[in-house]
C-alpha atoms as a PDB file:
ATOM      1  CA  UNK A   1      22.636 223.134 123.315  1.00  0.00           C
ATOM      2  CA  UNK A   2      20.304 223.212 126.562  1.00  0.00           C
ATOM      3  CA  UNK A   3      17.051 222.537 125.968  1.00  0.00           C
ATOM      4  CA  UNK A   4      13.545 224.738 126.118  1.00  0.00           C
ATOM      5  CA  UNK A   5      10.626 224.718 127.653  1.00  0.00           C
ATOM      6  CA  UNK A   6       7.978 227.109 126.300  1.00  0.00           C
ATOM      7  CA  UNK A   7       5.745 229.062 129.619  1.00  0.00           C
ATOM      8  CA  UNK A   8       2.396 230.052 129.588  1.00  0.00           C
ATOM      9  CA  UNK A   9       2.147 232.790 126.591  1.00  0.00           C
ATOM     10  CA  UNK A  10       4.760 231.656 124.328  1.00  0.00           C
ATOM     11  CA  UNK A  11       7.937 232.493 126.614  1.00  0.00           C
ATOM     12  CA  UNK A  12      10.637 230.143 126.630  1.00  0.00           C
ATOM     13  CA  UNK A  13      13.606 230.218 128.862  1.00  0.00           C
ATOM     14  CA  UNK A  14      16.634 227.496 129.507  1.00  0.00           C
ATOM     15  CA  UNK A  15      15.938 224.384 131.427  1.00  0.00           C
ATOM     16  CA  UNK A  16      17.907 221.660 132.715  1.00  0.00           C
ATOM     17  CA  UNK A  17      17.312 218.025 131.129  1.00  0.00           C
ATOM     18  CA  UNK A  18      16.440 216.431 134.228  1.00  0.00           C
ATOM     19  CA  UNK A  19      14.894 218.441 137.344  1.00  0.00           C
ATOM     20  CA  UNK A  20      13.880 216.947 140.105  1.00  0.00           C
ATOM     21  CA  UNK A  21      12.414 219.218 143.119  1.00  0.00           C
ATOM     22  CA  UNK A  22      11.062 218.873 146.539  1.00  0.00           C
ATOM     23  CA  UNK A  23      10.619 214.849 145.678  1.00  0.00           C
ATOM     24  CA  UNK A  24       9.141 212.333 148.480  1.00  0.00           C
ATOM     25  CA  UNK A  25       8.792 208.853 148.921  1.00  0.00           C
ATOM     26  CA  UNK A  26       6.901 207.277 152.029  1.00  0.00           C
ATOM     27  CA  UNK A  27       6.588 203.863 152.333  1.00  0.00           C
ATOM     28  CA  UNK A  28       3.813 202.468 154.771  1.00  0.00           C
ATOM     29  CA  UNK A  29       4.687 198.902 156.611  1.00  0.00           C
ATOM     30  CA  UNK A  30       2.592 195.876 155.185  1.00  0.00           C
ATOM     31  CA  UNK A  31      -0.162 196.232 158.090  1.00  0.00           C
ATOM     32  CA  UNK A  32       0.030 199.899 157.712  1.00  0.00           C
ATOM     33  CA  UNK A  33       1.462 200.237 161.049  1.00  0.00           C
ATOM     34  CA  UNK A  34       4.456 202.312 160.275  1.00  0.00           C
ATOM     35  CA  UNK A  35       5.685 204.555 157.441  1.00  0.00           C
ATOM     36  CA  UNK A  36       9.452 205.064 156.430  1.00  0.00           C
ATOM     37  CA  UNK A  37      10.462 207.911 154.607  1.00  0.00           C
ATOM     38  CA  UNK A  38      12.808 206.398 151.973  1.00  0.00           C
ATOM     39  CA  UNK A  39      13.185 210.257 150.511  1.00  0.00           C
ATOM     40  CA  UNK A  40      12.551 213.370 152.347  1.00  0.00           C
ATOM     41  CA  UNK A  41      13.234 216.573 150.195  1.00  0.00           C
ATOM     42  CA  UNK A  42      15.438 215.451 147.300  1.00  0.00           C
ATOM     43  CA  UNK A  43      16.123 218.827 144.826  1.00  0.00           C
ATOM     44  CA  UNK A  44      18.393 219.117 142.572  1.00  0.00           C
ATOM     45  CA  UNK A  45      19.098 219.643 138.333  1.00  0.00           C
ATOM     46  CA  UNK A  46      21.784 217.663 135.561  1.00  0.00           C
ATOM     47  CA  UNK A  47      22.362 219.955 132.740  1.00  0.00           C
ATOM     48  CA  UNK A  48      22.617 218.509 129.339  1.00  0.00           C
ATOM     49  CA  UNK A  49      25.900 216.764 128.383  1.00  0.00           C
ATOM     50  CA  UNK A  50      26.524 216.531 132.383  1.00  0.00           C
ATOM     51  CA  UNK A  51      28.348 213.067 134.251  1.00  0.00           C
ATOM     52  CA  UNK A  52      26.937 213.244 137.688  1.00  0.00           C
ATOM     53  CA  UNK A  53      27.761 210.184 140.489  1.00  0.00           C
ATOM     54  CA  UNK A  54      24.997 209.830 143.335  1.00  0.00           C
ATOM     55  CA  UNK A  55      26.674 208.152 146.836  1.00  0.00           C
ATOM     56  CA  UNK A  56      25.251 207.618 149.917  1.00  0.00           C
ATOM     57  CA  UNK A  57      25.802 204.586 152.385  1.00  0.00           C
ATOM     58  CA  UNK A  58      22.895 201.424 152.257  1.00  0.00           C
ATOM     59  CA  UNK A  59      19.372 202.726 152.475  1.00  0.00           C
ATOM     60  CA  UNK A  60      20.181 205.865 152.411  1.00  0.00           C
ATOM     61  CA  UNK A  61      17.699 206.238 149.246  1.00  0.00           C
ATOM     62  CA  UNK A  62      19.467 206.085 146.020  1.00  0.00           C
ATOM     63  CA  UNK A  63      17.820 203.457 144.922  1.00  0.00           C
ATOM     64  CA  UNK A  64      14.346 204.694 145.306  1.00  0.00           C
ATOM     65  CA  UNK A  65      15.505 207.601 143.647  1.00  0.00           C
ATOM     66  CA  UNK A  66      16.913 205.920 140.731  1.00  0.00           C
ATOM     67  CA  UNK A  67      13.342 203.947 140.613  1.00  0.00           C
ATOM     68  CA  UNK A  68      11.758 207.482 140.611  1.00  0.00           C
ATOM     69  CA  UNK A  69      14.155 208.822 138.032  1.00  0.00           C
ATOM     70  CA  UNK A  70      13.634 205.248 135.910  1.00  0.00           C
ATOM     71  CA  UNK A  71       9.820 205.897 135.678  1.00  0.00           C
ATOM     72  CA  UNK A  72       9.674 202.587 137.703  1.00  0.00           C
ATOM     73  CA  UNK A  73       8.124 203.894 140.633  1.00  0.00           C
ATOM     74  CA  UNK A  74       6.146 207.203 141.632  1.00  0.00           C
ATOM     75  CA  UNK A  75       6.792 209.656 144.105  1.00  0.00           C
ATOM     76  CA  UNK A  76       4.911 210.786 147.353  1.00  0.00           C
ATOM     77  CA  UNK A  77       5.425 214.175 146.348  1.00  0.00           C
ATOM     78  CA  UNK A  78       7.500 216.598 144.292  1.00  0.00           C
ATOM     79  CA  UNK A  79       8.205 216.537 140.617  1.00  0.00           C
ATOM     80  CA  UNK A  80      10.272 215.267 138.302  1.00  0.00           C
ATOM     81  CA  UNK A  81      10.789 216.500 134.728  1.00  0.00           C
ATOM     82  CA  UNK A  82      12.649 215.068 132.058  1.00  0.00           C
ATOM     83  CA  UNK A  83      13.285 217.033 128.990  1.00  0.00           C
ATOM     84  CA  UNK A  84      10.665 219.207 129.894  1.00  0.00           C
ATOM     85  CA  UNK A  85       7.946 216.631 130.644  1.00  0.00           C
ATOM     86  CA  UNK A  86       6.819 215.963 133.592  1.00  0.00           C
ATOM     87  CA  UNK A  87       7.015 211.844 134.738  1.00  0.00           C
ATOM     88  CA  UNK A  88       3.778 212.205 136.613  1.00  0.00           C
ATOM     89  CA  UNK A  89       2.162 213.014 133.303  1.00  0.00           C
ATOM     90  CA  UNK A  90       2.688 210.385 131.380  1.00  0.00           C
ATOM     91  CA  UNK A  91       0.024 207.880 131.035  1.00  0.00           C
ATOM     92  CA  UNK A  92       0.459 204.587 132.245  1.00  0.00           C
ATOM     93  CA  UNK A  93       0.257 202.867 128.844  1.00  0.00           C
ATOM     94  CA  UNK A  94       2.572 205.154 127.432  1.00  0.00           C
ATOM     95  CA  UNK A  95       5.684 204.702 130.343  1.00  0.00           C
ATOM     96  CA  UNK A  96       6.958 201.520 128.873  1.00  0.00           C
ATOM     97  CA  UNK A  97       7.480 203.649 125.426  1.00  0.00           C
ATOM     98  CA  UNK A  98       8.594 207.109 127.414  1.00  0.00           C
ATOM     99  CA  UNK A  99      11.429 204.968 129.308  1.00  0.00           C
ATOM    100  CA  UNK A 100      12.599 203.211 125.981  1.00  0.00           C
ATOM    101  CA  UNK A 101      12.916 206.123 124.068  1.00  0.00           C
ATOM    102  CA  UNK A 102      14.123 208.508 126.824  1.00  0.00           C
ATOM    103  CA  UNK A 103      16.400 206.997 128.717  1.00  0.00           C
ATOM    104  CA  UNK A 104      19.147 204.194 128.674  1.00  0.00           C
ATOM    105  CA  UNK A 105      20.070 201.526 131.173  1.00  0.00           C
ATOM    106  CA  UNK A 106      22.940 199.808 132.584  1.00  0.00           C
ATOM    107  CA  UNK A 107      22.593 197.627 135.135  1.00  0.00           C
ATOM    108  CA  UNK A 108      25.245 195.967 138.075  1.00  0.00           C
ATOM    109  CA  UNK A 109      24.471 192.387 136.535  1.00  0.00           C
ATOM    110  CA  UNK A 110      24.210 193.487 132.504  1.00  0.00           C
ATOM    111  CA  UNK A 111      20.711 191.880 132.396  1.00  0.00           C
ATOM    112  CA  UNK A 112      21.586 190.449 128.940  1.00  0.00           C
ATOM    113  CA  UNK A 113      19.785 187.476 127.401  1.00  0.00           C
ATOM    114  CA  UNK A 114      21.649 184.510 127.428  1.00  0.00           C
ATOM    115  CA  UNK A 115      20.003 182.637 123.677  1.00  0.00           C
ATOM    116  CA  UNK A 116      20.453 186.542 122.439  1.00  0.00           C
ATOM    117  CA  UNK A 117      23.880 187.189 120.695  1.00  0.00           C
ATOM    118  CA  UNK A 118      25.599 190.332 121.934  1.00  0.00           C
ATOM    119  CA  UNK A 119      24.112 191.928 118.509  1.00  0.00           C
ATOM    120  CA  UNK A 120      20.745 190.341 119.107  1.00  0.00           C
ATOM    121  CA  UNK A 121      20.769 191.757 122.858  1.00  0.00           C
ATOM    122  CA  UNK A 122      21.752 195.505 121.370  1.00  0.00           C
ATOM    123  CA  UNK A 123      19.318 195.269 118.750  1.00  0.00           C
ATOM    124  CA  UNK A 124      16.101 194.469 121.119  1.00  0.00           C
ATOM    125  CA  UNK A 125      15.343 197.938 122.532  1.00  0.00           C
ATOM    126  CA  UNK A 126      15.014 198.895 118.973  1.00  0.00           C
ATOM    127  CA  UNK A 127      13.299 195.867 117.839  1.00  0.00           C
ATOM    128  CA  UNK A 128      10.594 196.780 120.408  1.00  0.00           C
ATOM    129  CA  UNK A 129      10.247 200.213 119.271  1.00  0.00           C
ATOM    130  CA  UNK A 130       9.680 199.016 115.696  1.00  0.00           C
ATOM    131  CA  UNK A 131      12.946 200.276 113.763  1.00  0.00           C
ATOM    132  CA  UNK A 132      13.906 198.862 110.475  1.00  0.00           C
ATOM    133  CA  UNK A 133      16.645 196.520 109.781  1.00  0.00           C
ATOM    134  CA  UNK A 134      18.987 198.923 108.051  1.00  0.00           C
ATOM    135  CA  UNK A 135      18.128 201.837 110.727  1.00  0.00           C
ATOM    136  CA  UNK A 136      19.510 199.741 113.549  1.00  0.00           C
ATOM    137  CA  UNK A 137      22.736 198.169 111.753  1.00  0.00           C
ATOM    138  CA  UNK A 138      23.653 202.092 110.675  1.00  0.00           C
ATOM    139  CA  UNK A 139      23.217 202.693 114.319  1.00  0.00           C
ATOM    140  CA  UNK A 140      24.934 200.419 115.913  1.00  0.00           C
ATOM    141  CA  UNK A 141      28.233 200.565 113.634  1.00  0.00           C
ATOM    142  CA  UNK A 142      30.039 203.739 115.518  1.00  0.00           C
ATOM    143  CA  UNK A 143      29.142 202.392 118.721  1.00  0.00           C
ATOM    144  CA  UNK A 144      30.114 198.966 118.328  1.00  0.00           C
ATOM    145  CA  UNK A 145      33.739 200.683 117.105  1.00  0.00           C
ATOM    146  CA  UNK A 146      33.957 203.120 119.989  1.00  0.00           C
ATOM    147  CA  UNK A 147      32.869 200.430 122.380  1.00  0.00           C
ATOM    148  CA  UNK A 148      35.386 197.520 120.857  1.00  0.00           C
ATOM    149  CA  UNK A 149      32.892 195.143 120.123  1.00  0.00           C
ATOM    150  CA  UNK A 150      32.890 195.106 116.151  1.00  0.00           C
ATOM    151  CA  UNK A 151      34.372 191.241 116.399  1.00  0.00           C
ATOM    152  CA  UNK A 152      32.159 190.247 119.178  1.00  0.00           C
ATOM    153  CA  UNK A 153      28.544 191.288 118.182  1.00  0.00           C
ATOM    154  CA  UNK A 154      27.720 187.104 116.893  1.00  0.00           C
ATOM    155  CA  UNK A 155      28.926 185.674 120.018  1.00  0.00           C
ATOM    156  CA  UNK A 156      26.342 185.131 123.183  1.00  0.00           C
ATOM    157  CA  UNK A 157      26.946 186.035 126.411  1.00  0.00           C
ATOM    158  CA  UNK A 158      28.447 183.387 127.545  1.00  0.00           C
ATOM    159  CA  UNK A 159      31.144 183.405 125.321  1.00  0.00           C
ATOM    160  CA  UNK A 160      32.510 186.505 126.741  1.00  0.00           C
ATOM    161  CA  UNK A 161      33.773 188.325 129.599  1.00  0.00           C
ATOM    162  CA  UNK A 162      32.348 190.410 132.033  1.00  0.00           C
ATOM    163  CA  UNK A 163      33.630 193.333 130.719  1.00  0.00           C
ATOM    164  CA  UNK A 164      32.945 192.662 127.302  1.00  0.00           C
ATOM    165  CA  UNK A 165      29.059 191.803 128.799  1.00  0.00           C
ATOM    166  CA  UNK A 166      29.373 195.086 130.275  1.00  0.00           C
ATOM    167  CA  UNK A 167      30.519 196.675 127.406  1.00  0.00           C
ATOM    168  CA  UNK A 168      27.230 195.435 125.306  1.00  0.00           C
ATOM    169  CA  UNK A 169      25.000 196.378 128.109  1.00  0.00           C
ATOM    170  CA  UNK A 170      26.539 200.160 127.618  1.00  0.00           C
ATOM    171  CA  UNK A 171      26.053 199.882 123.861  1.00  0.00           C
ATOM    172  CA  UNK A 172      22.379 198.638 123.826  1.00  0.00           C
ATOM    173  CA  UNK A 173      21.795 201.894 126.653  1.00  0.00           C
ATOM    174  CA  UNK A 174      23.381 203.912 123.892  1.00  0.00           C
ATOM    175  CA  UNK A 175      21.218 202.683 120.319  1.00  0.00           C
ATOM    176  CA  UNK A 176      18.306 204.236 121.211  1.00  0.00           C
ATOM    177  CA  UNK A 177      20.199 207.999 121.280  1.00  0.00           C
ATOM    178  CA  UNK A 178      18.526 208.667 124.836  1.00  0.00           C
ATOM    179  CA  UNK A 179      18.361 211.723 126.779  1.00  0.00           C
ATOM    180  CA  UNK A 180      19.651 210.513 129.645  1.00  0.00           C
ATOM    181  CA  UNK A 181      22.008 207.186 130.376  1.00  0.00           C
ATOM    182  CA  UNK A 182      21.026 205.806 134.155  1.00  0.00           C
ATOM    183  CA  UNK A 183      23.801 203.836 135.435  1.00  0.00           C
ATOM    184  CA  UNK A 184      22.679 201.462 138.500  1.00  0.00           C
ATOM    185  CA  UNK A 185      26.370 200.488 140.108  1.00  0.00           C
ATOM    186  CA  UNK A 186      27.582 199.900 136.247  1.00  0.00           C
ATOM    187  CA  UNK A 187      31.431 198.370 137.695  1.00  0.00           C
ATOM    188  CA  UNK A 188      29.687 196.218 140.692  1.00  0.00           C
ATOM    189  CA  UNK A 189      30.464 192.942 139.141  1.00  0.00           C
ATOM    190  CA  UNK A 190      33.488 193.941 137.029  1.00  0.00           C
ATOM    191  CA  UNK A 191      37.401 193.024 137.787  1.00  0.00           C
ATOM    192  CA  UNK A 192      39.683 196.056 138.294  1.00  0.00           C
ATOM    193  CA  UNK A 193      41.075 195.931 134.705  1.00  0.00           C
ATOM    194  CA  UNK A 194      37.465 195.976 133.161  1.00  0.00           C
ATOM    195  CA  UNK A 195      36.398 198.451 135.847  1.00  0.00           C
ATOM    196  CA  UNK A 196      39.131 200.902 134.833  1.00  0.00           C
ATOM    197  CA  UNK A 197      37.755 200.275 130.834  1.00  0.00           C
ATOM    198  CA  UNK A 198      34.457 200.828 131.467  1.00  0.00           C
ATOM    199  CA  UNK A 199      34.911 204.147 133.153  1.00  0.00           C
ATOM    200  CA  UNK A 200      37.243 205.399 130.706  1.00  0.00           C
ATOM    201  CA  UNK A 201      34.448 204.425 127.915  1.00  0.00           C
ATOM    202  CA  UNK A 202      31.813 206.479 130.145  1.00  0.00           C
ATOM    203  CA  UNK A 203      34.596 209.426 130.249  1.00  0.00           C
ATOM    204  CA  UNK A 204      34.903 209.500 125.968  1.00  0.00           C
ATOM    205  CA  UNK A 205      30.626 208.796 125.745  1.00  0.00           C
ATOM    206  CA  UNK A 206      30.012 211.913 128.081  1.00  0.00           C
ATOM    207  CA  UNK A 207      32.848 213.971 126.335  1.00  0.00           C
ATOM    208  CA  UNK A 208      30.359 213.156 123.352  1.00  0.00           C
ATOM    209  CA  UNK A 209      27.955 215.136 124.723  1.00  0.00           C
ATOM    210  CA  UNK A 210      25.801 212.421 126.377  1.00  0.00           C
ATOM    211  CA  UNK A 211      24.477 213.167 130.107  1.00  0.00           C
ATOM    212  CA  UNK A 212      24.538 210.248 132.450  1.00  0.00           C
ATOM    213  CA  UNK A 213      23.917 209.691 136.083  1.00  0.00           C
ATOM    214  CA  UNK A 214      25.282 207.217 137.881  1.00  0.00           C
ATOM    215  CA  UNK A 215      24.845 205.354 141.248  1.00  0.00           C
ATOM    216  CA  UNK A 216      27.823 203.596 142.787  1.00  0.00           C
ATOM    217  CA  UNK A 217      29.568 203.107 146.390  1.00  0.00           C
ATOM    218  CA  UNK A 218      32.595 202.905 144.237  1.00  0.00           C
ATOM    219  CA  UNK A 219      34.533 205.852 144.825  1.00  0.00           C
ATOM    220  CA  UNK A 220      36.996 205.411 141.782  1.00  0.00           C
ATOM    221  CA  UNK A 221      33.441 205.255 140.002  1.00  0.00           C
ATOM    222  CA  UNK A 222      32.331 208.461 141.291  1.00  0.00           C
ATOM    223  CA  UNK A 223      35.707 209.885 141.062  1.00  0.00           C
ATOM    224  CA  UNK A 224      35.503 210.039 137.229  1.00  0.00           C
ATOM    225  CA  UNK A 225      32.085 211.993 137.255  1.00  0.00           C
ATOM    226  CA  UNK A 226      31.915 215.951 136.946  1.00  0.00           C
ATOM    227  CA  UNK A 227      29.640 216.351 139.915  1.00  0.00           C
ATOM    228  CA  UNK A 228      29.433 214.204 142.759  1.00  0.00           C
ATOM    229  CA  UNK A 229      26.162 214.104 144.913  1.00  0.00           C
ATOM    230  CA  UNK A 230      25.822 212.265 148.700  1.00  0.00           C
ATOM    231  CA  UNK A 231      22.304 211.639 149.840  1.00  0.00           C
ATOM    232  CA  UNK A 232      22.172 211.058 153.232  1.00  0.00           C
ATOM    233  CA  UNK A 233      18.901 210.099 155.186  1.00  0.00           C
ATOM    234  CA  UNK A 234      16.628 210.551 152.204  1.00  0.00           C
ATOM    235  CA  UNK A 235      18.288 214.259 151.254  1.00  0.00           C
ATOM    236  CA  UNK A 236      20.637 215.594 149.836  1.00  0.00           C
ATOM    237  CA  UNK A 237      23.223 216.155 152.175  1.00  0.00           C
ATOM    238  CA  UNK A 238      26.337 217.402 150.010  1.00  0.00           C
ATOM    239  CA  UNK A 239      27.857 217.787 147.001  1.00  0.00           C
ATOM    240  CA  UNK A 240      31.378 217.959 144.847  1.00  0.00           C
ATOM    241  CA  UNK A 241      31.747 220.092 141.505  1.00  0.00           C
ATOM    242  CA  UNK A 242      35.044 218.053 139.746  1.00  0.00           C
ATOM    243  CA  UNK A 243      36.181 221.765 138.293  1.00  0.00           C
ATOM    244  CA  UNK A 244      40.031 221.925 138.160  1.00  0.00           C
ATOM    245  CA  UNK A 245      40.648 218.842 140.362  1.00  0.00           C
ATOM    246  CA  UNK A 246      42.128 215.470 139.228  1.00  0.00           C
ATOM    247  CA  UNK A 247      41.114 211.998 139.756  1.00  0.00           C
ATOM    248  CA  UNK A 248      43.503 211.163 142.161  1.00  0.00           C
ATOM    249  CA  UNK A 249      41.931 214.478 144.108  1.00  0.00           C
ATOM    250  CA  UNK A 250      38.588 213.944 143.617  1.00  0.00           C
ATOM    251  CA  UNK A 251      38.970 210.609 145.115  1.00  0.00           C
ATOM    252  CA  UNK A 252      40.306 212.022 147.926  1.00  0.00           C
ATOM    253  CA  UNK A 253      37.545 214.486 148.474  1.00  0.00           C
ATOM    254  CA  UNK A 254      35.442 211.759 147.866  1.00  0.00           C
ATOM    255  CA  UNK A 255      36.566 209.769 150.310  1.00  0.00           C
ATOM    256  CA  UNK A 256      36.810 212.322 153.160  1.00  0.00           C
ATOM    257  CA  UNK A 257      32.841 213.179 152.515  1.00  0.00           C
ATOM    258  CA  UNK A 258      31.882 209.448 152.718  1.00  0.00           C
ATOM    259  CA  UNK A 259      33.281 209.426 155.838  1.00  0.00           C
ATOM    260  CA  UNK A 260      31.546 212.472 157.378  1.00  0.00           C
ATOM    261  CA  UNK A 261      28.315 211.179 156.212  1.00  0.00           C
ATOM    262  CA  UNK A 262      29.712 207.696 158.035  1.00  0.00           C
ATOM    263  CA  UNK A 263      30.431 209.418 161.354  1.00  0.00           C
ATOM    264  CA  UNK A 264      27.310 212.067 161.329  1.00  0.00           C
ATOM    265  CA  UNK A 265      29.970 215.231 160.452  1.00  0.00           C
ATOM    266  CA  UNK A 266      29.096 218.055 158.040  1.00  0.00           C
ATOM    267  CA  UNK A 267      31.187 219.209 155.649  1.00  0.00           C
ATOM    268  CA  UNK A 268      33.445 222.492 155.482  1.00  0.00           C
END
């Protein structure tokens, strides 16, 4: 079901769950000498239940853009809406809560606490938003199945692998039922066996209807996503629809793009 957003007068027509149009980003130097434009004219929509990758080489901007998307940072210009709302709306008191309750994380480096057990860690964005007891163990059941880590939730970090880490960091993205998953190079610090877990568990969670966007350079990573978009020099500079095409082919397209965007080349 895509959502609404109701116009002026009561009208409503279809929207996407995350729009972002015309967005900007200039940074001025420390001594305000010169300004770098980390994002130029960056437009583009995720429909609900959607898996999209976002490429591009170093500093090409997909980090700022993920900071934009992430509510951690604001734009020069353009507009993002999530859901309907607007980010440049929301109060600054009320972002902490918006992010929380909106979207879910998972980071290169699992950003776990080390004295929290893995159940403890999963547990805390709910603890923060003030969720009883029996809410958050009903919760976290299913996902702890689907995610393999019913025998695992009293151990501590420590104690386990980086997959398994991983794994946790996915299912604590995942309690608070967001609207959107953001996925900040999610297989950067795993091995290739745990890699090739962790994006077969993002393949079942988006065939569940959740929408996630993910940055990687990893083009296996990106090769699993439905929609594959390369920013080059703060814009969007292509893009790959998965359609009919494998994984073995959409690694291939993949990799034949990244190189264009390498060498200066344009796509057919």
């Amino acid at each position: 079901m895509r959502a609404i957003r109701r116009e002026p007068g009561g009208l409503k027509r279809d929207m996407s769950i995350l729009e972002v149009t015309n967005l900007k980003k200039t940074y001025t130097t420390r001594f305000g000498g010169t300004k770098v434009e980390a994002l130029k004219n960056v437009t583009f929509r995720v429909e609900q239940g959607e898996y999209v990758a976002i490429m591009g080489e170093s500093g090409s901007g997909k980090t700022t853009l993920l900071n934009i998307l992430a509510a951690l940072d604001k734009p020069t210009g353009g507009t993002v809406f999530l859901d309907g709302q607007n980010l440049a709306n929301i109060r600054e008191s009320a972002v902490a809560a918006f992010r929380r309750d909106n979207l879910g994380f998972v980071f290169q480096e699992f950003n776990l606490l080390d004295t929290f057990s893995l159940e403890d860690n999963i547990y805390l964005p709910l603890v923060l938003a003030g969720r009883a007891p029996g809410e958050m163990a009903e919760r976290l059941k299913p996902i702890a199945e689907q995610l393999g880590l019913t025998g695992l939730l009293k151990k501590y970090p420590y104690e386990v692998s980086g997959g398994q880490k991983q794994r946790a960091a996915v299912a604590r993205a995942l309690i608070t039922e967001p609207r959107l998953v953001l996925a900040d190079e999610p297989t950067g610090a795993l091995d290739s066996k745990a890699t090739d877990e962790l994006l077969g568990l993002f393949s079942q969670i988006n065939a569940g209807g959740q929408t996630i966007l993910m940055v990687t350079h990893s083009v296996k990573a990106a090769s699993h996503a439905g929609r594959v978009l390369f920013i080059r020099d703060g814009q969007v500079f292509h893009q790959i629809y998965r359609g009919v095409f494998t994984e073995e082919q959409m690694y291939q397209k993949i990799s034949e793009t990244l190189t264009l965007l390498a060498t200066g080349g344009d796509p057919a």
